[in-house]
N, C-alpha and C. Protein backbone atom coordinates (compact mmCIF):
# COMPACT_ATOMS: atom_id res chain seq x y z
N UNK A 1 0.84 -1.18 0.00
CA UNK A 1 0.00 0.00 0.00
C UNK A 1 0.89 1.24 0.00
N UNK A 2 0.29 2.55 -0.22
CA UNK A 2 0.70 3.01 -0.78
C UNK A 2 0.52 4.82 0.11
N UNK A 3 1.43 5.18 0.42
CA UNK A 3 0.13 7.06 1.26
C UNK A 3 0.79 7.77 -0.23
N UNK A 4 -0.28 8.83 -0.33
CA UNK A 4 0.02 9.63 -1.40
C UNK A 4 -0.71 11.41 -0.27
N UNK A 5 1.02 12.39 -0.37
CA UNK A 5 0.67 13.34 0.14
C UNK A 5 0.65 14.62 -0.52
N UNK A 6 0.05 15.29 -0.30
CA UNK A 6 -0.03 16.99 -1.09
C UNK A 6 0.13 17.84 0.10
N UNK A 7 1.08 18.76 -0.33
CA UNK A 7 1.54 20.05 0.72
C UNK A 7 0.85 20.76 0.20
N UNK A 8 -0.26 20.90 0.61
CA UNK A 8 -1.17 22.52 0.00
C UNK A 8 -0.38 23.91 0.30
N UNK A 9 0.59 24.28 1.00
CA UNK A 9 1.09 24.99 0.71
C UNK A 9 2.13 25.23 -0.12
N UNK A 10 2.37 24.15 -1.07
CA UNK A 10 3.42 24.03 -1.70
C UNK A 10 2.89 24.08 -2.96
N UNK A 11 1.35 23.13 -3.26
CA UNK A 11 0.82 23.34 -4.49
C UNK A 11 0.06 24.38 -4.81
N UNK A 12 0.57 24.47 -6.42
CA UNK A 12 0.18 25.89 -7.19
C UNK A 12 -0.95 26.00 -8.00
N UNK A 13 -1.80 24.61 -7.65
CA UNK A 13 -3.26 24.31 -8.22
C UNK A 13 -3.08 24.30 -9.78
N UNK A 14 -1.78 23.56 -10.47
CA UNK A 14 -1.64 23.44 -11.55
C UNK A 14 -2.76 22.08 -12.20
N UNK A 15 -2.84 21.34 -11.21
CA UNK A 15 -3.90 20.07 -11.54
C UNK A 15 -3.11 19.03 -12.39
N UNK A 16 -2.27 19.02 -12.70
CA UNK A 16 -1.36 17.82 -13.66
C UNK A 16 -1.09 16.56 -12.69
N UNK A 17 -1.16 16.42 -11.60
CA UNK A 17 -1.12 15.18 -10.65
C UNK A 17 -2.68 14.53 -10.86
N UNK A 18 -3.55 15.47 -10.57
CA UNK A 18 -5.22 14.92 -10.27
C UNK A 18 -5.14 14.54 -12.17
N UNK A 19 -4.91 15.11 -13.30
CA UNK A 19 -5.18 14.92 -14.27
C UNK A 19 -4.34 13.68 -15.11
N UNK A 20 -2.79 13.44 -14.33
CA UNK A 20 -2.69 12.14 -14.71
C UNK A 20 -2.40 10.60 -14.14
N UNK A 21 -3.42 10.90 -12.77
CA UNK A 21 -3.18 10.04 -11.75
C UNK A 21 -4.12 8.76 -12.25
N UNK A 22 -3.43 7.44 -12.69
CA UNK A 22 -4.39 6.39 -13.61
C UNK A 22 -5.35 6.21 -12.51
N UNK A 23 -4.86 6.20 -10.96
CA UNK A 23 -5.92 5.50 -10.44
C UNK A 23 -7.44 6.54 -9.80
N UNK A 24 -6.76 7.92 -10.02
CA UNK A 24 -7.63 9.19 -10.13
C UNK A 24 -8.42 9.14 -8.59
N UNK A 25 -6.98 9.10 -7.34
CA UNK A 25 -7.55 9.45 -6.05
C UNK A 25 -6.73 10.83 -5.94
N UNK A 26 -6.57 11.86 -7.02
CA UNK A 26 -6.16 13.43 -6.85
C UNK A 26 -7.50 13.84 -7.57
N UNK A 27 -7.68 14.93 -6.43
CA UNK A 27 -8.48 15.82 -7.54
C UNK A 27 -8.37 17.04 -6.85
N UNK A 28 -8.78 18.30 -7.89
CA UNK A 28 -8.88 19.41 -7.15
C UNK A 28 -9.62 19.99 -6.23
N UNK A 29 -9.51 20.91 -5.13
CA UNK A 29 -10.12 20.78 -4.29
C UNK A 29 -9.92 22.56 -3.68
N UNK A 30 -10.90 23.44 -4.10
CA UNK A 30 -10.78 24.76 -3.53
C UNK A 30 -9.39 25.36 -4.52
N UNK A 31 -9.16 25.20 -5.94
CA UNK A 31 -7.74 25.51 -6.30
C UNK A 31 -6.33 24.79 -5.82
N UNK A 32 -6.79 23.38 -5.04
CA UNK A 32 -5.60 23.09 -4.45
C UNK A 32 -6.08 21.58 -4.53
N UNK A 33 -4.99 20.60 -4.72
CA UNK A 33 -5.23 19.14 -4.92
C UNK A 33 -5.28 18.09 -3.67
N UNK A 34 -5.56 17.49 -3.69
CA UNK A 34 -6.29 16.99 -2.28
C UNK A 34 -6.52 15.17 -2.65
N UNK A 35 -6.45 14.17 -1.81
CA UNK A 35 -6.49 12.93 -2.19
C UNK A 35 -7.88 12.46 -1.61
N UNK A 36 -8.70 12.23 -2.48
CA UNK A 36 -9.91 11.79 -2.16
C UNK A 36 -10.43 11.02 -2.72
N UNK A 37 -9.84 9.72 -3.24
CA UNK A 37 -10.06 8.37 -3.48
C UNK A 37 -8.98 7.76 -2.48
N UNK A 38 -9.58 5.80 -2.25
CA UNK A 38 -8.96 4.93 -1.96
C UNK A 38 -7.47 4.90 -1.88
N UNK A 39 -7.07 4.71 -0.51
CA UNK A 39 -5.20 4.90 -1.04
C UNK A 39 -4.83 3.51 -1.65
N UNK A 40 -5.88 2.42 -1.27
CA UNK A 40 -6.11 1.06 -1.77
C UNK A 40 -5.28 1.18 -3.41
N UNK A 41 -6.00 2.21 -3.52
CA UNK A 41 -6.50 1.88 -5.06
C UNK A 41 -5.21 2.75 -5.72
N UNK A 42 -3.88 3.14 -5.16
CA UNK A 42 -3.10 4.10 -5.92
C UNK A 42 -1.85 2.35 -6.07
N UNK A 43 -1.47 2.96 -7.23
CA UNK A 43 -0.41 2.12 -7.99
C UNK A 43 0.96 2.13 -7.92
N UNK A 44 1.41 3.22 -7.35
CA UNK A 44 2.51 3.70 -6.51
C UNK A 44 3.92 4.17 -7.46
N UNK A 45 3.04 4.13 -8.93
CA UNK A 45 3.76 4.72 -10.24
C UNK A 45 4.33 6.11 -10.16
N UNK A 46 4.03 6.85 -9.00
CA UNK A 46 4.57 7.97 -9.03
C UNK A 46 4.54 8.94 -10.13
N UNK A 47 3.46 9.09 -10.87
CA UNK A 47 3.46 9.67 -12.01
C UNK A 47 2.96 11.32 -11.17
N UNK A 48 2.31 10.95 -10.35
CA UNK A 48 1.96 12.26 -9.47
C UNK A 48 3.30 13.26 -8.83
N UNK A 49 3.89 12.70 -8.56
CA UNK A 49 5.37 13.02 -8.05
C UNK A 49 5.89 13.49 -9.07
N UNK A 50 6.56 13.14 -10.12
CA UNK A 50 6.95 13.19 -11.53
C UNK A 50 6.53 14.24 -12.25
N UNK A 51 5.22 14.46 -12.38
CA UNK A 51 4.28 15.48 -12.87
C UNK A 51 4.51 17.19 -12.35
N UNK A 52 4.48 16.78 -11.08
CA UNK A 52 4.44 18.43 -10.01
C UNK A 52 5.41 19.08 -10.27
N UNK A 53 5.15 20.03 -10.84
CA UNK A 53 6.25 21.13 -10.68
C UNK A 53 6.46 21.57 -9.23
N UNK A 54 6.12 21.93 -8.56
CA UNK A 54 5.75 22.80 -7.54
C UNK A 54 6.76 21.75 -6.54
N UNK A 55 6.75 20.24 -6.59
CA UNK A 55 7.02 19.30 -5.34
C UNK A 55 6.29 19.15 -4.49
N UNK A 56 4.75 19.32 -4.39
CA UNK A 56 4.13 19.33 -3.37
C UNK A 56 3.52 17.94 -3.10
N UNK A 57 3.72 16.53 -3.89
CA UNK A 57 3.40 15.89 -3.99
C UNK A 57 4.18 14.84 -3.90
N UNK A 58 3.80 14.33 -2.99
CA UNK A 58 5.02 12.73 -2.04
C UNK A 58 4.29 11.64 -2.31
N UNK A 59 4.81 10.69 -2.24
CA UNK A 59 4.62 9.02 -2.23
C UNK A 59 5.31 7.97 -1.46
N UNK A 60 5.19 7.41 -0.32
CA UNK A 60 5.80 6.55 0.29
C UNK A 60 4.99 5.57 0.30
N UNK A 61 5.80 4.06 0.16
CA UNK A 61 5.12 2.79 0.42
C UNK A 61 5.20 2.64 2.01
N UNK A 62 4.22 1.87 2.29
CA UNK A 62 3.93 1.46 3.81
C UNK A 62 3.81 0.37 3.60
């Protein structure tokens, strides 16, 4: 399994994590991205990480 984190103060509400997350537990949330699907359900591809400009977006396996 998988935690997937967003520093809202770090993200710049660009949306490219929520827009290419396959398992689509990012989405935007008030201008700012937020994890609100299953952490079950993330793939741990790090494409969210990868994506962010900003760095506001972590991935550690548990």
């Amino acid at each position: 399994m998988y935690t997937v984190t967003v520093d809202r103060d770090k993200c710049e509400g660009c949306g490219e994590c929520a827009e290419n997350c396959p398992a689509s537990i990012l989405e935007m949330k008030d201008g700012k991205a937020d994890v609100v699907g299953d952490l079950a359900d993330c793939l741990g591809c790090e494409t969210c990480v990868s994506v962010c400009p900003s760095g506001a977006v972590t991935l550690e396996e548990n």
